[in-house]
Protein backbone atom coordinates (compact mmCIF):
# COMPACT_ATOMS: atom_id res chain seq x y z
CA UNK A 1 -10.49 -10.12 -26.39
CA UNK A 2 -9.47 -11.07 -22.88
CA UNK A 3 -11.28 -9.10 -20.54
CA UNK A 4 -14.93 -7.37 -21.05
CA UNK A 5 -15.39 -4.66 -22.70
CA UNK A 6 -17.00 -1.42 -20.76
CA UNK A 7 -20.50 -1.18 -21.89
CA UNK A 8 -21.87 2.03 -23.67
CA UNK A 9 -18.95 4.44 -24.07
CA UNK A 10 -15.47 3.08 -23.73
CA UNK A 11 -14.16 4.25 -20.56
CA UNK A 12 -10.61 6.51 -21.08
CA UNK A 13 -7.04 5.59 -19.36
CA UNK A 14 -4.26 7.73 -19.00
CA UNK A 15 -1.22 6.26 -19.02
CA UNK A 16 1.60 7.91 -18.05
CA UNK A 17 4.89 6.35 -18.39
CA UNK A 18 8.33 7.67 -19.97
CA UNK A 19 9.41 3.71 -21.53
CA UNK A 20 8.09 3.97 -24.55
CA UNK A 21 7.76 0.17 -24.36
CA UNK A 22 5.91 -0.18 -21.40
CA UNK A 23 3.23 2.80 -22.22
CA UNK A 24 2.86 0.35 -25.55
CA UNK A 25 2.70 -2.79 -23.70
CA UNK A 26 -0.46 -1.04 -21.58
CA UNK A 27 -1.95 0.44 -24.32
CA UNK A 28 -2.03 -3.02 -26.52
CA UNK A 29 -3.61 -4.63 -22.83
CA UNK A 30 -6.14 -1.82 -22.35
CA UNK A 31 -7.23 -1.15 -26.28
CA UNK A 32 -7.67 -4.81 -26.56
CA UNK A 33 -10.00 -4.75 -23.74
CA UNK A 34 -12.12 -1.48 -25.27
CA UNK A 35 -10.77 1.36 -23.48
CA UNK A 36 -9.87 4.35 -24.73
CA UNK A 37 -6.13 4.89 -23.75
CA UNK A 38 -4.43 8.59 -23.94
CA UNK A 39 -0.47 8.71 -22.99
CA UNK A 40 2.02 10.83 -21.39
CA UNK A 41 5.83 10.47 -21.22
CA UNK A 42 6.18 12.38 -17.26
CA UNK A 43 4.54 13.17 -14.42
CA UNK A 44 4.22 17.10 -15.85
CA UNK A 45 2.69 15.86 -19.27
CA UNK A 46 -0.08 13.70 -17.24
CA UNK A 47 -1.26 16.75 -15.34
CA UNK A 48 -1.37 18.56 -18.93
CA UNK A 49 -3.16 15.70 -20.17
CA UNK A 50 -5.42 15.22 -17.72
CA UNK A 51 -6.57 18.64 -17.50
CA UNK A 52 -7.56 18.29 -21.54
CA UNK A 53 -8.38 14.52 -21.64
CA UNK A 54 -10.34 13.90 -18.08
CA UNK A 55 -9.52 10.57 -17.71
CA UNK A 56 -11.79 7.86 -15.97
CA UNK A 57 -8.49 5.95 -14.63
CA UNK A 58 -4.94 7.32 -14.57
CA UNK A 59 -2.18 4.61 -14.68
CA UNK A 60 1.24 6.55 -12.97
CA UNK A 61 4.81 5.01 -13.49
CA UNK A 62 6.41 5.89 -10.14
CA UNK A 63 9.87 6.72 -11.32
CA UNK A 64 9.26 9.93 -13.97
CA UNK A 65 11.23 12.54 -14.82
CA UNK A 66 9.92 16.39 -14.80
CA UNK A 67 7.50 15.00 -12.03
CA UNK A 68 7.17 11.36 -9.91
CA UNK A 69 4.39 9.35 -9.94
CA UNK A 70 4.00 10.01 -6.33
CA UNK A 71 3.77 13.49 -7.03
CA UNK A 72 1.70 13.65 -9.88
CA UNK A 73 -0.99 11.26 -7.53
CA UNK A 74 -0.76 13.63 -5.06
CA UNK A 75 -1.55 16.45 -7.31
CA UNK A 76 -4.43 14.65 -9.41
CA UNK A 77 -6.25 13.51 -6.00
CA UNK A 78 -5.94 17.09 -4.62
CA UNK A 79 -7.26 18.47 -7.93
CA UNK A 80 -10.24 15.48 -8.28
CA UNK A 81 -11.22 15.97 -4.16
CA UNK A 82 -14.80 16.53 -5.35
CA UNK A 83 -14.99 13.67 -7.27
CA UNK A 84 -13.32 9.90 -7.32
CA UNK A 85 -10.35 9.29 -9.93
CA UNK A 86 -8.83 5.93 -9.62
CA UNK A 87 -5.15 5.92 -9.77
CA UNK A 88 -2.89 2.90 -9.91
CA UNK A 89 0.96 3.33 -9.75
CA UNK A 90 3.44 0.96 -11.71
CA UNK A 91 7.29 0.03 -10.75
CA UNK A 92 9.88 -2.00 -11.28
CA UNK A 93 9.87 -1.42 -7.26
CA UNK A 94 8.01 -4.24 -5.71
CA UNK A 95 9.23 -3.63 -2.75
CA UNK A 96 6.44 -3.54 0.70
CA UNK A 97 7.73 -0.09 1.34
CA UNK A 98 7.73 0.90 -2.32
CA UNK A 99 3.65 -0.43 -2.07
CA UNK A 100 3.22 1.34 1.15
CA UNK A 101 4.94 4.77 -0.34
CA UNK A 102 2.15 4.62 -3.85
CA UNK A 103 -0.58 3.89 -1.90
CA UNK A 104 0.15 6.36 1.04
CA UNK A 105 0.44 8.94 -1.07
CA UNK A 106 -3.19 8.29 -2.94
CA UNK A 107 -3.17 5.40 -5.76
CA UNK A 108 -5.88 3.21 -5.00
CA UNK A 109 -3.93 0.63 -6.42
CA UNK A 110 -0.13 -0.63 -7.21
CA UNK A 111 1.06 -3.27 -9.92
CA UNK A 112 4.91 -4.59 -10.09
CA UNK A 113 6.20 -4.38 -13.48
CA UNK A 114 6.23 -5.82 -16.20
CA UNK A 115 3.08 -6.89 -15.10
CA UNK A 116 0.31 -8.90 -16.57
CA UNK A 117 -1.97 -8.01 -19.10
CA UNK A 118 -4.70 -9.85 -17.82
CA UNK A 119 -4.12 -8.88 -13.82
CA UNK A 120 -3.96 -4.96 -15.62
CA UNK A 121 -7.00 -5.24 -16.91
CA UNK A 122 -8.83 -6.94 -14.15
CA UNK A 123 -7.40 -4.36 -11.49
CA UNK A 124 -8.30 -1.18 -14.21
CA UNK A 125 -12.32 -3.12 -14.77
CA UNK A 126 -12.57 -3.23 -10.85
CA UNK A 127 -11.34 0.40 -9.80
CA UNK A 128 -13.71 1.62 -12.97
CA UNK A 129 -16.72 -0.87 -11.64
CA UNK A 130 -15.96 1.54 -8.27
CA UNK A 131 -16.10 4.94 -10.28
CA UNK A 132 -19.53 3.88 -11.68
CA UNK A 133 -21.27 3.09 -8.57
CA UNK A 134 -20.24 6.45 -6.64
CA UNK A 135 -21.18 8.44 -10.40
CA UNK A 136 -24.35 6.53 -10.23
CA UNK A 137 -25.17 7.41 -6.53
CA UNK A 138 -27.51 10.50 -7.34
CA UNK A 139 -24.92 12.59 -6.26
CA UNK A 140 -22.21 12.54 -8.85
CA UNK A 141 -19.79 10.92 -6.78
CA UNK A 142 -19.44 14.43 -5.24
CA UNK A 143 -20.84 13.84 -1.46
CA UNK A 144 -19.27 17.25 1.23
CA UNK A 145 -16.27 15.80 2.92
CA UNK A 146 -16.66 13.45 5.81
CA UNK A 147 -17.00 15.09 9.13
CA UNK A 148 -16.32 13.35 12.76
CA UNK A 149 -19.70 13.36 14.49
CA UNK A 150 -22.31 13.88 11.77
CA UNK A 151 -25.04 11.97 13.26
CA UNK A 152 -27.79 14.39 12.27
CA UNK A 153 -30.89 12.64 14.04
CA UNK A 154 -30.48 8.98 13.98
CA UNK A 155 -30.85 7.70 17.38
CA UNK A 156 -27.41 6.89 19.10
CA UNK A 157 -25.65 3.62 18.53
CA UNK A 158 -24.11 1.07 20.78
CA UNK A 159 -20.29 0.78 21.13
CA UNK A 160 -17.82 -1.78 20.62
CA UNK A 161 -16.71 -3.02 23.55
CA UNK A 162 -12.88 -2.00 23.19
CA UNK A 163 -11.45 -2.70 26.25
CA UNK A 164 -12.11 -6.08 25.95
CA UNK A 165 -8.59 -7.78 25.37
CA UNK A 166 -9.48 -10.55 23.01
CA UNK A 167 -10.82 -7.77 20.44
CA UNK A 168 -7.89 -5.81 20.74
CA UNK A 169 -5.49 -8.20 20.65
CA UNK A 170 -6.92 -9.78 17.42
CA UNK A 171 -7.18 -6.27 15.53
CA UNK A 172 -3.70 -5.39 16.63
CA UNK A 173 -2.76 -8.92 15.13
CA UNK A 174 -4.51 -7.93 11.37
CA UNK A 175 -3.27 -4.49 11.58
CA UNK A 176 0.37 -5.19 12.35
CA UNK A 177 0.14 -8.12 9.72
CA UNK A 178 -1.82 -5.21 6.96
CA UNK A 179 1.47 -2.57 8.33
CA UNK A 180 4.25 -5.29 7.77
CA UNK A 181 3.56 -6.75 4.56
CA UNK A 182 1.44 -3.74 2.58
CA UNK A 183 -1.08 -5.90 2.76
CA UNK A 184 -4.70 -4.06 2.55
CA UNK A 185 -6.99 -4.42 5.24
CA UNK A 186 -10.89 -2.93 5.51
CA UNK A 187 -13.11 -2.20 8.52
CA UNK A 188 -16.76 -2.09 7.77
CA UNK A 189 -19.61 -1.33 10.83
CA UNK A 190 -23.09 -2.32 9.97
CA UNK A 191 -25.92 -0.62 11.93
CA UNK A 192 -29.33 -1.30 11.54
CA UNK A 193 -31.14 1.91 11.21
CA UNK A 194 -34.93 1.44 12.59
CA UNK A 195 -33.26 -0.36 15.26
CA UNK A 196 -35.22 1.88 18.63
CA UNK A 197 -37.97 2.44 16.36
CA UNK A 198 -38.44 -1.37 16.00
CA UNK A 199 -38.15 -2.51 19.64
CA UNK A 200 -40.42 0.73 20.40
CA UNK A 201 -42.90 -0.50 18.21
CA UNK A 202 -42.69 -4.26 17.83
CA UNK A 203 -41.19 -5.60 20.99
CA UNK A 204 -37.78 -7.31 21.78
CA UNK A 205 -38.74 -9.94 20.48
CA UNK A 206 -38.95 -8.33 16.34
CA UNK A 207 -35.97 -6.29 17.00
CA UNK A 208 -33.86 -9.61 17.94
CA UNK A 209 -35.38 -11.45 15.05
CA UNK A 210 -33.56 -8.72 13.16
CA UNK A 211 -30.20 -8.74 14.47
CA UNK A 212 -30.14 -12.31 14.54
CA UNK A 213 -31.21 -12.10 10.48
CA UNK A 214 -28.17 -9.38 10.18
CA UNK A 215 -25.60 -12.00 11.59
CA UNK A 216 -26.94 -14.54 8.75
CA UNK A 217 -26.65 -11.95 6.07
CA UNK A 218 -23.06 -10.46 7.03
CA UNK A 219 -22.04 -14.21 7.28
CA UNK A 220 -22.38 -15.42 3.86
CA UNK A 221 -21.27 -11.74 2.51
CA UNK A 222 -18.10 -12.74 3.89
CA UNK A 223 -15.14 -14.77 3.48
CA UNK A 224 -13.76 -17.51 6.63
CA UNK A 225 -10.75 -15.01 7.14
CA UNK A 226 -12.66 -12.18 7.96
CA UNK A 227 -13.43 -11.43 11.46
CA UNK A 228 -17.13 -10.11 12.97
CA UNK A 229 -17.91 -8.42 15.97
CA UNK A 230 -21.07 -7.53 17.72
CA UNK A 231 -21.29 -3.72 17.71
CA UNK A 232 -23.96 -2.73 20.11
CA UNK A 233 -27.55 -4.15 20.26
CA UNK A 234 -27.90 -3.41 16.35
CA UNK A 235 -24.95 -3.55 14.68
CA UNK A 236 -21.40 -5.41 13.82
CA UNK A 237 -18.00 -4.51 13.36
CA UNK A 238 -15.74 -6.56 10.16
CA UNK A 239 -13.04 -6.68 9.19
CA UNK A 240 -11.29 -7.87 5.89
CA UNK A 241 -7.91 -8.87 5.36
CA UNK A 242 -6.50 -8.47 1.76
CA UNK A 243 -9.40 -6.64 1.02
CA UNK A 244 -9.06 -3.42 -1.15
CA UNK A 245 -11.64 -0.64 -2.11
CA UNK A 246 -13.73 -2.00 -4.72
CA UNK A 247 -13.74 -6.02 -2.66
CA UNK A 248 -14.57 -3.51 0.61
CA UNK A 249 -17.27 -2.10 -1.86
CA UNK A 250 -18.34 -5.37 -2.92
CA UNK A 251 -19.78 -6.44 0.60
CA UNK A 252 -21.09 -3.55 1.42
CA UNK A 253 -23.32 -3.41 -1.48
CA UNK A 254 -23.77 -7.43 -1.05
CA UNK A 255 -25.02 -6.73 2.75
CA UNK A 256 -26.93 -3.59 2.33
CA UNK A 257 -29.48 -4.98 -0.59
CA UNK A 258 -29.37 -8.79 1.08
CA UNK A 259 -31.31 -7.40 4.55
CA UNK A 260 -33.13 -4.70 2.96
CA UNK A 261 -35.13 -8.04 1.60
CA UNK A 262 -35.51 -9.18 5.60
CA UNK A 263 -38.78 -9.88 6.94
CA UNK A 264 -40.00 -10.56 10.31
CA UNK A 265 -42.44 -13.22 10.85
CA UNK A 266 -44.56 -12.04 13.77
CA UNK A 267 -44.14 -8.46 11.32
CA UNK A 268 -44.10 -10.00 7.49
CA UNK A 269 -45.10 -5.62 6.68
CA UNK A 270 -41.99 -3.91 8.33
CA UNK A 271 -39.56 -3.14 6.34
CA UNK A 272 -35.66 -2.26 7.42
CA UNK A 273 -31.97 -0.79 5.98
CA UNK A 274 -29.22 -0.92 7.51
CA UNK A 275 -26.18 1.69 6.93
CA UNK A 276 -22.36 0.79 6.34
CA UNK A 277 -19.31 2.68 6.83
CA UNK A 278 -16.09 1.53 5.66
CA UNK A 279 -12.37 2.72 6.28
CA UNK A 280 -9.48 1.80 4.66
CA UNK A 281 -5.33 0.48 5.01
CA UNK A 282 -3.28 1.73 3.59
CA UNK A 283 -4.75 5.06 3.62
CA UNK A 284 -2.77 8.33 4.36
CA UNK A 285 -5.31 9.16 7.09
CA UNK A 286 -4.62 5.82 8.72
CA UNK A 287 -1.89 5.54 10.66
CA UNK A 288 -2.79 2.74 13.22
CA UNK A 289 -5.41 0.86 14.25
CA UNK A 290 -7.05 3.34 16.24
CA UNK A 291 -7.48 5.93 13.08
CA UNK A 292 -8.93 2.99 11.22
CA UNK A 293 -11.45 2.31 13.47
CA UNK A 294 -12.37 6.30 14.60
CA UNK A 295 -12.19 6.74 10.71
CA UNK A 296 -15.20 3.74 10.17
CA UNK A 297 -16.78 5.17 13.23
CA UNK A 298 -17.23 8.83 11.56
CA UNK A 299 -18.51 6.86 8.48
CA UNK A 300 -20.86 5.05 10.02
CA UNK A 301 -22.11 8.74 11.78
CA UNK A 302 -22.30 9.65 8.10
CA UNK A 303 -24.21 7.40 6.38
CA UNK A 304 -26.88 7.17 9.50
CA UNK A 305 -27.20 11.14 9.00
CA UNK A 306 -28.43 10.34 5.47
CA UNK A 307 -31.60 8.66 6.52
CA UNK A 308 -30.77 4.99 6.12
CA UNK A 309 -29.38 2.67 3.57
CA UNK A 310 -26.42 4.63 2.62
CA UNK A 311 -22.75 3.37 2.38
CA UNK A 312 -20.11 5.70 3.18
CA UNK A 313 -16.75 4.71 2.44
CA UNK A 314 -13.36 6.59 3.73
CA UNK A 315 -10.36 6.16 1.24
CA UNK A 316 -9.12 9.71 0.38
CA UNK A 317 -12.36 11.71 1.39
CA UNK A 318 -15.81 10.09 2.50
CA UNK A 319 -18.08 8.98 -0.56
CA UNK A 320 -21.59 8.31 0.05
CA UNK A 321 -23.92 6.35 -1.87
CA UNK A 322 -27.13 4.28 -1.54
CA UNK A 323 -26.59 0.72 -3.44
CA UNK A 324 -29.73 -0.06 -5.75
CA UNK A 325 -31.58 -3.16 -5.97
């Protein structure tokens, strides 16, 4: 066997594919790894499918008859907005627009063909690993849709300083790069939540100790690529190049537990969270670099309006969870 096998109950793939070769060639890759695989031959059988099998992953050919791939995503993501389905499309079509056409129209994922068994089955454990944690969240995976603003009472945070050439000119850079080549690209803001509370109560002096401790934690959650920027008095700004949802996921989860274990010296009993918001390329709300970073902003607004030590992340629709220990 060359990749794990999902513990517990096998997880189920739908693949959907009218070559009868290629469906086989997935179904030896995925059985072989312990999922349970289901099949389709078009875009109109998968819906039929789905609706009776309720798939944990859906794997979508892009060129079907009856119905396209790119429809049949489009349909399945409208139909799953309450929950998160993890769709990766297939081609022959390697192309960067042929990338930028799957993933803009939903797929969370996109693999040339024939492709790899092993790089199949690493993508399918990764977008699955992704589906557990928002399932496991308390919620079902099913948080209400993101909304701009939703601060509820967390005190207000400090802005990025946008107008300051050097940080625009650098995003532009990754973004145009991210637009040009397909490439994915994630923006993550990290906000310490006690932050007034803190220097109310502790001084300056505790509050910086904190911040300081954030910098520390977001720089070993993240690779020498990636870019940080302050954000404010309590907060920072990233952002990951070649970084898709469940990497994006990764570090969020990585930075959230890492400084929930901070401790201040002159205050060894206070205890602190931070929350994370996280938006997305390609995405088919993002459409420059402004939507990405309005888009992490409204996150952010979301997960602070939780209470603390939630991660919201924007792909299709917001999905909130708080990462366990």
């Amino acid at each position: 066997m060359n990749a794990a096998a999902p513990q517990g109950a096998p997880a189920k793939v739908l693949v959907a594919d009218d070559s009868d070769t290629e469906r086989a060639a997935a179904r030896q890759a995925l059985t072989e790894a312990g999922y349970e695989v289901v099949e389709a031959i078009d875009g109109q059988h998968a819906l039929e499918v789905f609706g009776r099998e309720r798939p944990d992953l859906v794997l979508l050919d892009v060129v079907m008859p009856r119905l396209t791939g790119l429809e049949t995503c489009r349909i399945l993501k409208a139909k799953t907005q309450a929950t998160y389905l993890p769709v990766i499309m297939v081609s022959t079509r390697n192309s960067v627009n042929a990338r930028v056409e799957g993933l803009r129209s939903g797929a969370d994922d996109y693999l040339g063909k024939p492709y790899d068994a092993d790089e199949l089955r690493a993508r399918v454990e990764a977008l699955l690993r992704t589906r557990k944690v928002l399932r496991d969240s308390g919620d079902g995976g099913r948080p209400p849709p993101l909304r701009e603003g939703a601060v509820g009472d967390t005190a207000p945070r400090g802005d990025i300083d946008r107008s300051d050439p050097a940080f625009t000119r650098r995003l532009e850079e990754e973004f145009d790069r991210a637009e040009r080549y397909s490439d994915p690209l994630t923006c993550l803001r990290v906000e310490l939540d006690q932050y007034e509370a803190i220097l109310t109560d502790h001084g300056s002096e505790v509050a910086g100790e904190f911040t300081v401790a954030m910098r520390e934690v977001v720089g070993n959650s993240i690779r020498k690529i990636d870019l940080v920027y302050r954000a404010g008095d309590s907060g920072y700004l990233l952002v990951l190049p070649n970084t898709h949802f469940p990497g994006a996921l990764a570090v969020a989860e990585r930075v959230v537990r890492d400084i929930r274990k901070l401790r201040s010296g002159a205050a060894p009993e206070l205890r602190t969270t931070v929350s994370v918001g996280v938006s997305f390329f390609p995405n088919k709300d993002t459409h420059s670099l402004q939507d990405m970073l309005q888009l992490v902003d409204a996150a952010l607004d979301r997960a602070r309006g939780e209470g603390g030590g939630f991660v919201c992340l924007y792909q299709h629709q917001g999905y909130l969870y708080r990462p366990e220990d």
